[in-house]
PDB file of N, CA and C in Angstrom:
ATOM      1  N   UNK A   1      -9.340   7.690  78.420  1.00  0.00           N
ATOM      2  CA  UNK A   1      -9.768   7.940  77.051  1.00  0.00           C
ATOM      3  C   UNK A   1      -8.953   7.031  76.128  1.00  0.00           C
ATOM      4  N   UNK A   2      -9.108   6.332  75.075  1.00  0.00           N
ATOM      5  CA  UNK A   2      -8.980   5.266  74.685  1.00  0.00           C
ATOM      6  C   UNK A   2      -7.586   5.719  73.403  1.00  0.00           C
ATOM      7  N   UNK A   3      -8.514   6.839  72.811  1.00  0.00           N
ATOM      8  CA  UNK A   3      -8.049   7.258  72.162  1.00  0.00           C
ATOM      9  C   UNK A   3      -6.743   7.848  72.223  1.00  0.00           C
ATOM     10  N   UNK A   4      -6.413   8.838  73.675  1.00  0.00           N
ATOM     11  CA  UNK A   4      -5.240   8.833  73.862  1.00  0.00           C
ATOM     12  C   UNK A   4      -4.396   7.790  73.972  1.00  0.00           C
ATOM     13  N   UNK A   5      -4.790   6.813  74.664  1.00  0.00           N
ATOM     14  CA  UNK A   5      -3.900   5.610  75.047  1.00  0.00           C
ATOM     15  C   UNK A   5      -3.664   4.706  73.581  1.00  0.00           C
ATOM     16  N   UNK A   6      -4.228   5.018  72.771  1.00  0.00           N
ATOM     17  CA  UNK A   6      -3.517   4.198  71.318  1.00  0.00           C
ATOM     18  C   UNK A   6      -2.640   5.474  71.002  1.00  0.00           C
ATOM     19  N   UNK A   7      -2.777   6.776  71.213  1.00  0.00           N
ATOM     20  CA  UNK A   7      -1.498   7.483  70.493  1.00  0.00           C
ATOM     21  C   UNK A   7      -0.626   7.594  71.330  1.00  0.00           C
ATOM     22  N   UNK A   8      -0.344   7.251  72.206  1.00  0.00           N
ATOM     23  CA  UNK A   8       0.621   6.963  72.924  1.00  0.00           C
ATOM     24  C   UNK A   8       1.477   5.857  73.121  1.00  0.00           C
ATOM     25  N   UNK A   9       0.599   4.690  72.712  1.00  0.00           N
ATOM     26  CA  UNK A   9       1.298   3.571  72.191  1.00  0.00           C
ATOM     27  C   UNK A   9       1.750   3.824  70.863  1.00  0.00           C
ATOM     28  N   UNK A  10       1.522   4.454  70.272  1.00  0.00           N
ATOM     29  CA  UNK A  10       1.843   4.683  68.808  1.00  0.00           C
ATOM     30  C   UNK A  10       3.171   5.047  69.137  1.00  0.00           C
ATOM     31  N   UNK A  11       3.037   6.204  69.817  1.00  0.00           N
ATOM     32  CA  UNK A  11       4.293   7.096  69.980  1.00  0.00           C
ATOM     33  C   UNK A  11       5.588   5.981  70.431  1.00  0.00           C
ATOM     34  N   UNK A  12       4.984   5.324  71.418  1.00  0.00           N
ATOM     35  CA  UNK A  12       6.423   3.885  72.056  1.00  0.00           C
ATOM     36  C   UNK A  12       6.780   3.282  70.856  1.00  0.00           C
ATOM     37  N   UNK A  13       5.694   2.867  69.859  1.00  0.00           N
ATOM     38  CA  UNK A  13       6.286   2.126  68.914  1.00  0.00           C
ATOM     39  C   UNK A  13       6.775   2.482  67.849  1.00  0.00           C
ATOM     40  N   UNK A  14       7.231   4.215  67.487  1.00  0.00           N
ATOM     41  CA  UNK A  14       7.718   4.689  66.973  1.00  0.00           C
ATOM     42  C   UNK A  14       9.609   4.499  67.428  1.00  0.00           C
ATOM     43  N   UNK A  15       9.518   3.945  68.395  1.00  0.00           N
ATOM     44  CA  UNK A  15      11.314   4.077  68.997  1.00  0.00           C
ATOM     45  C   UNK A  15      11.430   3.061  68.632  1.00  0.00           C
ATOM     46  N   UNK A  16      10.515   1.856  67.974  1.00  0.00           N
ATOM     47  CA  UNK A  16      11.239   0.186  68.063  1.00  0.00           C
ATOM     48  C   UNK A  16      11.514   0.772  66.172  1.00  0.00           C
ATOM     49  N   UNK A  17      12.734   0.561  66.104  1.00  0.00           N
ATOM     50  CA  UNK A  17      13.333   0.928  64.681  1.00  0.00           C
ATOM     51  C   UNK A  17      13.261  -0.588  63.516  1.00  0.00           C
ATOM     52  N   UNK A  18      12.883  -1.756  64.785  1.00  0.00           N
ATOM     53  CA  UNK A  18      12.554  -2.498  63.601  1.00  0.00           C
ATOM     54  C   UNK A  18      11.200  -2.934  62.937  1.00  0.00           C
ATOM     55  N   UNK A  19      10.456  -2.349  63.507  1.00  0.00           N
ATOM     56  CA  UNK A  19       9.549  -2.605  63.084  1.00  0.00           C
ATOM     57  C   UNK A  19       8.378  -2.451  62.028  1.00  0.00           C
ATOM     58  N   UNK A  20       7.335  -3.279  61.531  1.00  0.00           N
ATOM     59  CA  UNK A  20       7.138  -3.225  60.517  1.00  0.00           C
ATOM     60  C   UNK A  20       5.496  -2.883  60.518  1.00  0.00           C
ATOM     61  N   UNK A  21       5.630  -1.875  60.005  1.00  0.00           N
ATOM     62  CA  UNK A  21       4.617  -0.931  59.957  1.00  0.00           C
ATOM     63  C   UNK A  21       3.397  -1.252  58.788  1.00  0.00           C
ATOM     64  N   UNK A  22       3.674  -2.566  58.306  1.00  0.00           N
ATOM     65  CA  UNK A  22       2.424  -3.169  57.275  1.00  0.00           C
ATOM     66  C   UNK A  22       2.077  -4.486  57.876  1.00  0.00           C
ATOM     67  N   UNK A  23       2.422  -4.742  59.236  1.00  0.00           N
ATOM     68  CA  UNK A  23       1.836  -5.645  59.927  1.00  0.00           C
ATOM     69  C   UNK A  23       0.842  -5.187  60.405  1.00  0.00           C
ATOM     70  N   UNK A  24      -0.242  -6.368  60.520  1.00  0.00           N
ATOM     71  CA  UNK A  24      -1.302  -6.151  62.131  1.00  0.00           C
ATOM     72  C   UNK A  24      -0.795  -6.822  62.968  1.00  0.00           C
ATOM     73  N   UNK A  25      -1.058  -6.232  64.356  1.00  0.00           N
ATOM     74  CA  UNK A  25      -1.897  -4.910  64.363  1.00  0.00           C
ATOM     75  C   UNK A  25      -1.494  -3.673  64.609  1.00  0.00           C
ATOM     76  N   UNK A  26      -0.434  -3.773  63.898  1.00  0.00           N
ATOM     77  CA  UNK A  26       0.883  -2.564  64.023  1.00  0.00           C
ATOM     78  C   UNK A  26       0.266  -1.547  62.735  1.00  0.00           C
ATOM     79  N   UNK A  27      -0.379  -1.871  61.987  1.00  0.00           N
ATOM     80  CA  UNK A  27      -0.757  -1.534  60.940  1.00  0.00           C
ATOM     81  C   UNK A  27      -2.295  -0.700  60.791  1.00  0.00           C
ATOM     82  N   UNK A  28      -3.296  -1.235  61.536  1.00  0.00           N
ATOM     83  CA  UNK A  28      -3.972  -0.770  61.962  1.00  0.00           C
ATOM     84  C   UNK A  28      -4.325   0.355  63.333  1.00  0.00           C
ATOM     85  N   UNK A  29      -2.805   0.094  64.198  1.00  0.00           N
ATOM     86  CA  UNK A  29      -2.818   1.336  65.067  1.00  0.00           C
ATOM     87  C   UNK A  29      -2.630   2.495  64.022  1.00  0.00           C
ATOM     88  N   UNK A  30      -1.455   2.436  62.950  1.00  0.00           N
ATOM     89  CA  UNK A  30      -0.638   3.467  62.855  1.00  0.00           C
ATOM     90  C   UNK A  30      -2.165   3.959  62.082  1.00  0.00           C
ATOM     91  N   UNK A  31      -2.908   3.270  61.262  1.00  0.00           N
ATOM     92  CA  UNK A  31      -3.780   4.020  60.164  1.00  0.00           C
ATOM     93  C   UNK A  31      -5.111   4.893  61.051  1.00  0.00           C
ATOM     94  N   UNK A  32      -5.089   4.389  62.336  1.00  0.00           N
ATOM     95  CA  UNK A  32      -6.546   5.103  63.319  1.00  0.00           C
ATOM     96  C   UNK A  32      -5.700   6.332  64.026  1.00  0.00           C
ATOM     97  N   UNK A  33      -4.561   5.966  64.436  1.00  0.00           N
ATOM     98  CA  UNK A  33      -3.960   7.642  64.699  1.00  0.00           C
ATOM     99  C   UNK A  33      -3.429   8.168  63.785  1.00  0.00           C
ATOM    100  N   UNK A  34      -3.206   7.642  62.528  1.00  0.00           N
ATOM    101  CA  UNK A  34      -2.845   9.157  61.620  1.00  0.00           C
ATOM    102  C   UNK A  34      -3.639  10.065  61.071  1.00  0.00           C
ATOM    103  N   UNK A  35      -5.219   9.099  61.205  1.00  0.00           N
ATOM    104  CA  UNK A  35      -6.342  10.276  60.715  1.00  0.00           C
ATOM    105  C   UNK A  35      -6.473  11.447  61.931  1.00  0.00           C
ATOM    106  N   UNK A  36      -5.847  11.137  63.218  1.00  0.00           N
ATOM    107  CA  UNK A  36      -6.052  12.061  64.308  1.00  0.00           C
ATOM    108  C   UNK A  36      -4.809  12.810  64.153  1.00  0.00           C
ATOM    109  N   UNK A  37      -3.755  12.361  64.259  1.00  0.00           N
ATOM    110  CA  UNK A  37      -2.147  13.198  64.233  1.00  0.00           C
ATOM    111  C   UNK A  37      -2.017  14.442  63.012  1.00  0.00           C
ATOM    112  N   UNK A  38      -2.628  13.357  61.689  1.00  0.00           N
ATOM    113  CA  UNK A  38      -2.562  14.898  60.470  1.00  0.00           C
ATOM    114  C   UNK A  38      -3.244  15.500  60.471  1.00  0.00           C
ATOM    115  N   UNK A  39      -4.322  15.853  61.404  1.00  0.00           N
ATOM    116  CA  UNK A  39      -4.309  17.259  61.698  1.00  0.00           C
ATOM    117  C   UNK A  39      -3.641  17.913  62.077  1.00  0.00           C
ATOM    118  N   UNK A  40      -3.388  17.833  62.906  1.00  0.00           N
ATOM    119  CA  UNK A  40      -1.626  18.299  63.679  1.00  0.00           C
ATOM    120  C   UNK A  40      -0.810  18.665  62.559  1.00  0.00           C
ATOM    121  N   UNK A  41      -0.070  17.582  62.131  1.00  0.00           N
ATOM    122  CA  UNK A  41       0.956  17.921  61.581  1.00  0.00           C
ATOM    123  C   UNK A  41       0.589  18.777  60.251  1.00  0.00           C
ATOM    124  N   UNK A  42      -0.114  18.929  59.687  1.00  0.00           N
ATOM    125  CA  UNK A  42      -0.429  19.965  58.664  1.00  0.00           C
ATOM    126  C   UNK A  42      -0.024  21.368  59.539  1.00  0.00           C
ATOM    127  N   UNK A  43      -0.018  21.677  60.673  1.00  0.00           N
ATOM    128  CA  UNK A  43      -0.182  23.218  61.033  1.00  0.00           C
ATOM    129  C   UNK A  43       1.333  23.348  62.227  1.00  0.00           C
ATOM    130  N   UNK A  44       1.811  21.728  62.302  1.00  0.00           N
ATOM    131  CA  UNK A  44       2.884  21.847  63.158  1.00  0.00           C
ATOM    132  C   UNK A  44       3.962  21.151  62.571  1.00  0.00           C
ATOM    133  N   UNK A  45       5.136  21.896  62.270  1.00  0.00           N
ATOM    134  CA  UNK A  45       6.129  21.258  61.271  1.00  0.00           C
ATOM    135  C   UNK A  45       7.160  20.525  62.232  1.00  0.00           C
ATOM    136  N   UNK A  46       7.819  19.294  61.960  1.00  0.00           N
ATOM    137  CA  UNK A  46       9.142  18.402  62.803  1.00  0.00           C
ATOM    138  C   UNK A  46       9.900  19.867  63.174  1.00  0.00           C
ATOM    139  N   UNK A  47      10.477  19.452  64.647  1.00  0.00           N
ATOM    140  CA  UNK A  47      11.223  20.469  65.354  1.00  0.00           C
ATOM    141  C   UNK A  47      12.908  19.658  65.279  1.00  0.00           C
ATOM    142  N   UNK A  48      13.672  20.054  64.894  1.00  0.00           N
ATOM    143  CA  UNK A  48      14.932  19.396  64.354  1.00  0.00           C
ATOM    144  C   UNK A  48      14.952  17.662  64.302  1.00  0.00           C
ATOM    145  N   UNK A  49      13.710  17.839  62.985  1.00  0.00           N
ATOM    146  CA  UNK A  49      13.295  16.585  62.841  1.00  0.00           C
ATOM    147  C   UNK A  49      12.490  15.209  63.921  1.00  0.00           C
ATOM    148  N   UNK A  50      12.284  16.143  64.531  1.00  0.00           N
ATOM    149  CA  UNK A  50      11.607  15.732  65.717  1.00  0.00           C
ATOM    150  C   UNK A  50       9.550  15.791  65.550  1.00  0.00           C
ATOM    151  N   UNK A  51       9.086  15.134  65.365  1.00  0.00           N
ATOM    152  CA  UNK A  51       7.464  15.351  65.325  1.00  0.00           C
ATOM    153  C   UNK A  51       6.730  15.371  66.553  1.00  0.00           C
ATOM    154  N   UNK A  52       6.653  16.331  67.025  1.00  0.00           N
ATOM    155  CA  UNK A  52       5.841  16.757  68.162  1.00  0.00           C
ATOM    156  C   UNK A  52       4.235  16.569  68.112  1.00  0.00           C
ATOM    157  N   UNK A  53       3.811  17.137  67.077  1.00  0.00           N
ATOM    158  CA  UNK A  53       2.286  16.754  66.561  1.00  0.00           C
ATOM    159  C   UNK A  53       1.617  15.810  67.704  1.00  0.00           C
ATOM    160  N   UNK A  54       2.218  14.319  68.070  1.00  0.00           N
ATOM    161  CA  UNK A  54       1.398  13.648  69.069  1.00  0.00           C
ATOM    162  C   UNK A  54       1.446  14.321  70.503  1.00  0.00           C
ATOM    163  N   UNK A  55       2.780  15.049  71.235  1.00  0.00           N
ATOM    164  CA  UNK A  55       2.440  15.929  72.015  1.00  0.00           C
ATOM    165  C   UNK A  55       0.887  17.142  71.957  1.00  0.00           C
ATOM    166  N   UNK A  56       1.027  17.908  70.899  1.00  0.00           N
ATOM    167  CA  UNK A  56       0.046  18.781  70.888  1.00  0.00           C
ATOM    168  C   UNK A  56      -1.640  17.633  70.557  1.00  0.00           C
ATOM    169  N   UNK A  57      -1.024  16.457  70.098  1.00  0.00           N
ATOM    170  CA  UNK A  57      -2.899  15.864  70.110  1.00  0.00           C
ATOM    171  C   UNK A  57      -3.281  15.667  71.222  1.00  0.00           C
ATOM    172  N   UNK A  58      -2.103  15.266  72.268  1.00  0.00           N
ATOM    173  CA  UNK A  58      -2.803  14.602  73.449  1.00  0.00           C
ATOM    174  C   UNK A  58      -3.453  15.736  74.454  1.00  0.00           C
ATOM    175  N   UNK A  59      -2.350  16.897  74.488  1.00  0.00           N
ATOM    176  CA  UNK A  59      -2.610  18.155  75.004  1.00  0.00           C
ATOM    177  C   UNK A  59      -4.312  18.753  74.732  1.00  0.00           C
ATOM    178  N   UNK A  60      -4.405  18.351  72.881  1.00  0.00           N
ATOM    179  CA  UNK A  60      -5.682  18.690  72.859  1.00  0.00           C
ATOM    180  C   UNK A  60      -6.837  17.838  73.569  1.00  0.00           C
ATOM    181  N   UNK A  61      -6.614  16.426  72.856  1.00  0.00           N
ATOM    182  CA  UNK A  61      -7.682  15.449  73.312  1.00  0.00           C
ATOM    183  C   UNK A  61      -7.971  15.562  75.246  1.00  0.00           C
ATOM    184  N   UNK A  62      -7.000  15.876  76.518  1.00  0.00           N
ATOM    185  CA  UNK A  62      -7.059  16.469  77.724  1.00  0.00           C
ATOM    186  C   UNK A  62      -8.045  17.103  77.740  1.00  0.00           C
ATOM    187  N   UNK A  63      -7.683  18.201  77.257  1.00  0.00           N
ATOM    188  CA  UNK A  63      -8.630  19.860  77.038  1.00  0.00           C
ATOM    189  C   UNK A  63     -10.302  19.108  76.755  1.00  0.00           C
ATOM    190  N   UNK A  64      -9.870  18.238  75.854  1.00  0.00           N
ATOM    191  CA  UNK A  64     -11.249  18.026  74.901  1.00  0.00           C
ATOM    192  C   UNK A  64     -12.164  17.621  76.120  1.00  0.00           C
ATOM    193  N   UNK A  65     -11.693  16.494  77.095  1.00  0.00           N
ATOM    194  CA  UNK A  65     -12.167  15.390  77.924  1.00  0.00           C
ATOM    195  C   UNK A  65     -12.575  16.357  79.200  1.00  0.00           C
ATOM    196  N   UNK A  66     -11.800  17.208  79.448  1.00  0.00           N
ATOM    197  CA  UNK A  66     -12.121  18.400  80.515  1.00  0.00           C
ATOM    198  C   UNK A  66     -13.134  19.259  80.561  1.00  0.00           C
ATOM    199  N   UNK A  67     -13.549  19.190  79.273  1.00  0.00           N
ATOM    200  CA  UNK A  67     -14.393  20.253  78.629  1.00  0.00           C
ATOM    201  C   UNK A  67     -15.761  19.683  78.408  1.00  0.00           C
ATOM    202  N   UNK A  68     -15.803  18.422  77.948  1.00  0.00           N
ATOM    203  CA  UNK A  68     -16.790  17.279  78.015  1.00  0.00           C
ATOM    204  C   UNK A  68     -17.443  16.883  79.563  1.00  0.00           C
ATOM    205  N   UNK A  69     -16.253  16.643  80.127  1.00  0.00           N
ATOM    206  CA  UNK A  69     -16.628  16.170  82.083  1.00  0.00           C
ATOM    207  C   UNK A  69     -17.036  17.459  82.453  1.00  0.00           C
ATOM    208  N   UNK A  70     -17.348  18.274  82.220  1.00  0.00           N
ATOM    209  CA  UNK A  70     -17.268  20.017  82.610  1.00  0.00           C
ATOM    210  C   UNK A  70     -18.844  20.040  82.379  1.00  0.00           C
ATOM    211  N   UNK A  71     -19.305  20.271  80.803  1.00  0.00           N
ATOM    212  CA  UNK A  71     -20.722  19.844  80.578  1.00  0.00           C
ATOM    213  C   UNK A  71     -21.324  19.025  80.836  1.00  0.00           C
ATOM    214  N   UNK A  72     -21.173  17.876  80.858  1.00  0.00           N
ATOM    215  CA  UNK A  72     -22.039  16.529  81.275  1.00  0.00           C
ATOM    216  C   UNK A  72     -21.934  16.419  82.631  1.00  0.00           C
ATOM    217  N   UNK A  73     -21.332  17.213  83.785  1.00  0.00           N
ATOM    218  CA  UNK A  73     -21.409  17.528  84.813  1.00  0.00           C
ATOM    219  C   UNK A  73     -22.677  18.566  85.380  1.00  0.00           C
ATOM    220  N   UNK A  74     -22.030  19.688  84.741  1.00  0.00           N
ATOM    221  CA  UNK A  74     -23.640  20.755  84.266  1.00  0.00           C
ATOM    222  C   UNK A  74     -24.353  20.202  84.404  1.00  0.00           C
ATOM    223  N   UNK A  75     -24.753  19.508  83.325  1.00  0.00           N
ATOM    224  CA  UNK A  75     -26.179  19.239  82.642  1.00  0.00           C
ATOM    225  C   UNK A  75     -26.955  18.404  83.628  1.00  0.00           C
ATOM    226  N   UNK A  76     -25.950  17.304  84.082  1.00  0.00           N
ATOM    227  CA  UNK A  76     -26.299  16.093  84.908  1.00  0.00           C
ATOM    228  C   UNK A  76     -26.560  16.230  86.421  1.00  0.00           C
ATOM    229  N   UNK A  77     -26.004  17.762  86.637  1.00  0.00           N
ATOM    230  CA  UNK A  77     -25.987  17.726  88.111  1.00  0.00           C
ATOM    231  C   UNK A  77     -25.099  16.984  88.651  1.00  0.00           C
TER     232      UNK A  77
END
């Protein structure tokens, strides 16, 4: 899923401390996963400043893909 695999790169490039977050295409990752992450983080607050939020997206987006292969399995025979 594609989508996980850019928030997960997101997440690696959150540890490089120099980097510059109004570059492309550093700039355009961060703006396609934050419309996915703030959901999250509206309902999940930093854990001693720690942002977990991309843990619980990926956890969801799993579920999501399981749940999808589950029906289109059904349906498809």
């Amino acid at each position: 899923m594609y989508i996980a695999n850019i928030v997960v790169l997101r997440i690696f490039l959150t540890w490089i401390p120099s980097i510059n977050w109004q570059q492309q295409p550093i700039k355009a990752i961060r703006e396609v996963t934050d419309l996915y992450l703030d959901i999250f983080r509206r309902f999940i607050p930093p854990i001693g400043g720690l942002d977990v939020s991309p843990i619980v997206a990926l956890i969801v987006l799993n579920i999501l893909q399981i749940l999808v292969t589950n029906v289109l399995v059904s349906i498809l025979g």
